[in-house]
Protein backbone atom coordinates (compact mmCIF):
# COMPACT_ATOMS: atom_id res chain seq x y z
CA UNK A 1 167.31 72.13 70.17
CA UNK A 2 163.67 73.67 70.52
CA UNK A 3 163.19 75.00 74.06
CA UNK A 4 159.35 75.64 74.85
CA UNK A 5 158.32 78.18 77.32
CA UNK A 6 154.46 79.73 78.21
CA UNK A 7 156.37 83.04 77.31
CA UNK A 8 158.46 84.41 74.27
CA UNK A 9 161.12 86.92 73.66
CA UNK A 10 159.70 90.50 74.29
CA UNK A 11 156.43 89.50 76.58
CA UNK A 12 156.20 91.43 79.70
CA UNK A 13 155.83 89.66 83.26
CA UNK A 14 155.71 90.21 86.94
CA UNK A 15 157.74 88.61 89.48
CA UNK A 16 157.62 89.10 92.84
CA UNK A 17 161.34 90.44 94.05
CA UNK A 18 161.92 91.13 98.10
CA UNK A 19 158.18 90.87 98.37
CA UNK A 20 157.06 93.58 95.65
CA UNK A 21 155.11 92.93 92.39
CA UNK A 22 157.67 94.43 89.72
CA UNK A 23 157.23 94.23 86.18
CA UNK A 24 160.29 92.56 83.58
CA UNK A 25 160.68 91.94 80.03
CA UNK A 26 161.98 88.58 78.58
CA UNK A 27 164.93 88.93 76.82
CA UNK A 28 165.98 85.25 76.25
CA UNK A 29 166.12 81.80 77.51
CA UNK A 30 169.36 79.80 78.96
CA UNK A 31 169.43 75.87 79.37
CA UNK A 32 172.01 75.36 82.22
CA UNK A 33 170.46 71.89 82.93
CA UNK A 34 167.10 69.67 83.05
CA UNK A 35 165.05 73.13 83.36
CA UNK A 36 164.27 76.09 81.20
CA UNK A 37 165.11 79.68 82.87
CA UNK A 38 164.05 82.62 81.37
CA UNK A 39 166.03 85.73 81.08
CA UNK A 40 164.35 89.06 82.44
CA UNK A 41 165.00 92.32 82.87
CA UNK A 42 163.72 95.88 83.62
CA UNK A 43 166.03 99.07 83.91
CA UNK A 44 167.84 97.92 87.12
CA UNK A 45 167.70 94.50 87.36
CA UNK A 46 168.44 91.57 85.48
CA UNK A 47 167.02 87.65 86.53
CA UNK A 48 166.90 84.30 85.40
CA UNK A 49 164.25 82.29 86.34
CA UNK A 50 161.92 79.18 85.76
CA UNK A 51 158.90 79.95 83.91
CA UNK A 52 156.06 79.17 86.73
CA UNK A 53 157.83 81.82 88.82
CA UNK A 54 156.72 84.45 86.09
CA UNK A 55 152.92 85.81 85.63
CA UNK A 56 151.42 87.45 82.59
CA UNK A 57 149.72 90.16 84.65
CA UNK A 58 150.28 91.59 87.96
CA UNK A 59 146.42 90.37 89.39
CA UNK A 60 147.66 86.76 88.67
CA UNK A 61 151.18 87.17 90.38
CA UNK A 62 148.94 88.28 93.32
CA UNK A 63 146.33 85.87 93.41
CA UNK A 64 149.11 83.32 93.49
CA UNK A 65 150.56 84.17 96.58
């Protein structure tokens, strides 16, 4: 199975978590249904997630709220 994502293994991303830009790592993908989630962490915190909740840079995460 090939599972596509805008993002691979080792790419850095922001998310917005309890209303604060914060900056993850993606450290794999998971298939639990019809959707892709990606697997992201930083040193505290660990998230799976759909790819259009991630952004490549912080301005973008912000310009999309």
């Amino acid at each position: 199975m090939t599972i596509e994502t805008k993002y691979n293994i080792g790419d850095e991303v922001w998310v917005r978590v309890q209303g604060k830009a914060t900056k993850f790592k993606v450290v794999g993908f998971y298939k639990p249904f019809k959707e892709i989630l990606c697997l992201i962490e930083n040193d505290d915190t660990h998230i799976a997630l759909e790819d259009k909740y991630l952004f490549p840079t912080k301005e973008e995460l912000l310009k999309s709220l």
